[in-house]
C-alpha atoms as a PDB file:
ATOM      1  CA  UNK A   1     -34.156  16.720 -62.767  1.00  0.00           C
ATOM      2  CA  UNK A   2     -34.634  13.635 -61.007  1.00  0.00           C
ATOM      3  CA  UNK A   3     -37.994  11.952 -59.800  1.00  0.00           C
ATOM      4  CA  UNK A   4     -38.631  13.028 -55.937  1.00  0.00           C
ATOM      5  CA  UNK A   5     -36.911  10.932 -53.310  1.00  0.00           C
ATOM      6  CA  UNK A   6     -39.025  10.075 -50.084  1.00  0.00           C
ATOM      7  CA  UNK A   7     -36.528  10.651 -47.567  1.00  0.00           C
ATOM      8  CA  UNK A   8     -38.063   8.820 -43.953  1.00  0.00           C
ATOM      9  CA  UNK A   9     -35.965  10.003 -40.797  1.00  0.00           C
ATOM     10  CA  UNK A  10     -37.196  10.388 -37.181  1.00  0.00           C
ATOM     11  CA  UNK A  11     -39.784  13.088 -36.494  1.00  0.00           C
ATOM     12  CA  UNK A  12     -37.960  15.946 -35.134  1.00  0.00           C
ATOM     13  CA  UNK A  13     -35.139  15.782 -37.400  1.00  0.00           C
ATOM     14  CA  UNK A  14     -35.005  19.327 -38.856  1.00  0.00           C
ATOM     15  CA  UNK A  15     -35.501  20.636 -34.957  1.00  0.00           C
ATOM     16  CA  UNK A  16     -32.909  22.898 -33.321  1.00  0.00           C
ATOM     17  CA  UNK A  17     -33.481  22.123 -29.941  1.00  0.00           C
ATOM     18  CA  UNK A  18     -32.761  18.310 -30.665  1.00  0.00           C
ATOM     19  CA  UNK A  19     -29.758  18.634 -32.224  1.00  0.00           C
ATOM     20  CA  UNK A  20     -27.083  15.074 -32.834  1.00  0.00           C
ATOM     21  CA  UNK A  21     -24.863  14.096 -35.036  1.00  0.00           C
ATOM     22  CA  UNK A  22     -27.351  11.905 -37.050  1.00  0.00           C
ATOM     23  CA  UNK A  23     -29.790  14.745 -37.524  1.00  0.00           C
ATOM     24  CA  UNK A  24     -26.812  17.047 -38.779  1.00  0.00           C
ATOM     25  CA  UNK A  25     -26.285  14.429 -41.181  1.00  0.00           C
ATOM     26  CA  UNK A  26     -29.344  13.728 -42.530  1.00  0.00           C
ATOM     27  CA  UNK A  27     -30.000  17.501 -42.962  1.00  0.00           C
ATOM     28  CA  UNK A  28     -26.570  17.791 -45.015  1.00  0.00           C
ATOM     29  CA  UNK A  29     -27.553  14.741 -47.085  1.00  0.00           C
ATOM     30  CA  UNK A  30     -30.975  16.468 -47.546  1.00  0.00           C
ATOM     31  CA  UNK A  31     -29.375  19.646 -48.554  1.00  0.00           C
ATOM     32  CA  UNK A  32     -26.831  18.528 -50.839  1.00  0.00           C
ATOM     33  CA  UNK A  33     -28.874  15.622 -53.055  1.00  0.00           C
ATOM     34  CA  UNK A  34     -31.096  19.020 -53.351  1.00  0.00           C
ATOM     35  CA  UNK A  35     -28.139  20.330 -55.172  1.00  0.00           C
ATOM     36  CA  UNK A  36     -27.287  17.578 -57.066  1.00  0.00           C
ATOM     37  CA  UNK A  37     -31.049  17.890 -58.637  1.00  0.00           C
ATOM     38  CA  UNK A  38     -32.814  15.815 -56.584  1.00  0.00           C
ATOM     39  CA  UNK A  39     -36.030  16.854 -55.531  1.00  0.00           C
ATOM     40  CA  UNK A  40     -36.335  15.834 -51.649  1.00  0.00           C
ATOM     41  CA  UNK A  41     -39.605  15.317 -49.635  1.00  0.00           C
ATOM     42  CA  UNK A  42     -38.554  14.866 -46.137  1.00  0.00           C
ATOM     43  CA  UNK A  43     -41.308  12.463 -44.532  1.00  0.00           C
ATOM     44  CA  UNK A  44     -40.818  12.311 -40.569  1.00  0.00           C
ATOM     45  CA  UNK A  45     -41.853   9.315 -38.610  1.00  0.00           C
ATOM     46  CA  UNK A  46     -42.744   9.870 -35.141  1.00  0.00           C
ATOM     47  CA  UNK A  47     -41.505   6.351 -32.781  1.00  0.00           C
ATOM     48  CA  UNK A  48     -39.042   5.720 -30.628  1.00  0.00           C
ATOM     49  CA  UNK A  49     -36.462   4.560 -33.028  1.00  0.00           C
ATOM     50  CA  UNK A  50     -34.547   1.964 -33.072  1.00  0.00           C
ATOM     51  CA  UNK A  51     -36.909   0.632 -30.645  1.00  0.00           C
ATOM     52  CA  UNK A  52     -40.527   1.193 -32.016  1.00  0.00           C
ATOM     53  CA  UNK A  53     -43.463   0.225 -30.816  1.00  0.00           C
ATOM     54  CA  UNK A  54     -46.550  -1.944 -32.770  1.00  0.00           C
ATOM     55  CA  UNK A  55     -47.839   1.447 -32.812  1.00  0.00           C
ATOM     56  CA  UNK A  56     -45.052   2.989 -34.681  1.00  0.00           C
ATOM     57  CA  UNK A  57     -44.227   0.304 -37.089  1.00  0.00           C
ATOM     58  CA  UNK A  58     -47.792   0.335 -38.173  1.00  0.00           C
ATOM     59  CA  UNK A  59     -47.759   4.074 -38.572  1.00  0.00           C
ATOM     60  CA  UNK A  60     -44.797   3.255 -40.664  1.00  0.00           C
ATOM     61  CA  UNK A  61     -46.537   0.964 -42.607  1.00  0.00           C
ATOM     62  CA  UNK A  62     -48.802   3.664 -43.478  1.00  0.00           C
ATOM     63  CA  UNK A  63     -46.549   6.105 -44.630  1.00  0.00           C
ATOM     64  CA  UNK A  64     -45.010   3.771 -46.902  1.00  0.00           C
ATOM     65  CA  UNK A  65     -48.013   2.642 -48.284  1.00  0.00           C
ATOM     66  CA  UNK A  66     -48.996   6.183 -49.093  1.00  0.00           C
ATOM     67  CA  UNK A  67     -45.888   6.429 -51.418  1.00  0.00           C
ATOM     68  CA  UNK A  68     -46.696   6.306 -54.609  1.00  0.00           C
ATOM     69  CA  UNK A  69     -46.300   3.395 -56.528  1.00  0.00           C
ATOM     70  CA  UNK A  70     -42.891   3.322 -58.218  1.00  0.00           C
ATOM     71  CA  UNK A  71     -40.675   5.884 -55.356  1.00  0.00           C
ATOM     72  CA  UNK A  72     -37.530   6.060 -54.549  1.00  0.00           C
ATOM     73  CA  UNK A  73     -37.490   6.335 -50.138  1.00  0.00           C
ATOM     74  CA  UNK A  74     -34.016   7.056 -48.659  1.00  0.00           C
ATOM     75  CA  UNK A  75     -34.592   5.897 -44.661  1.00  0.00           C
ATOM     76  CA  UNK A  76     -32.014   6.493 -42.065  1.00  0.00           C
ATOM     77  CA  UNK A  77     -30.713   4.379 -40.256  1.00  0.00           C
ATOM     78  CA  UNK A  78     -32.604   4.329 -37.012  1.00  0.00           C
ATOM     79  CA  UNK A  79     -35.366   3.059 -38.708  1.00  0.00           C
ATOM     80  CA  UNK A  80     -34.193   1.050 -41.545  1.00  0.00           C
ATOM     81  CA  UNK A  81     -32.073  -0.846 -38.658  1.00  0.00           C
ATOM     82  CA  UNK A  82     -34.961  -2.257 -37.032  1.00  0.00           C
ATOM     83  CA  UNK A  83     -36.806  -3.720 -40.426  1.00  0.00           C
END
């Protein structure tokens, strides 16, 4: 078993009603490092990525800096693109 993986994608990810390609993927990435072992903590960030706000960059920051000290954090692409 692997140490957990932080995985930070867009808030609203794992909604039906909001469905896209890029949520589809992340889900099926989700699901299948799950069964290669990996334990997954999906961590949604609410913005308006790729174009956050001061607001949502610091809220970011946050998250991040709640990790603990050490993690692994998978982020897709609509946020990682902007930092």
């Amino acid at each position: 078993m692997y140490d957990p993986v932080h995985f930070l994608a867009p808030a609203g990810v794992d909604d039906p009603q909001r469905p896209s390609g890029g949520n589809r993927y992340d889900l099926e990435l989700l699901r299948e490092l799950g069964e290669l072992g990996y334990r997954m903590n999906l961590t949604p960030v609410a913005g308006t990525w790729p174009r956050p706000s001061d607001a949502d960059r610091r809220e970011l920051s946050r998250i991040l800096e709640a990790l603990p000290e050490g993690s692994t954090a998978l982020w897709d692409g609509l946020i990682a693109c902007v930092l």
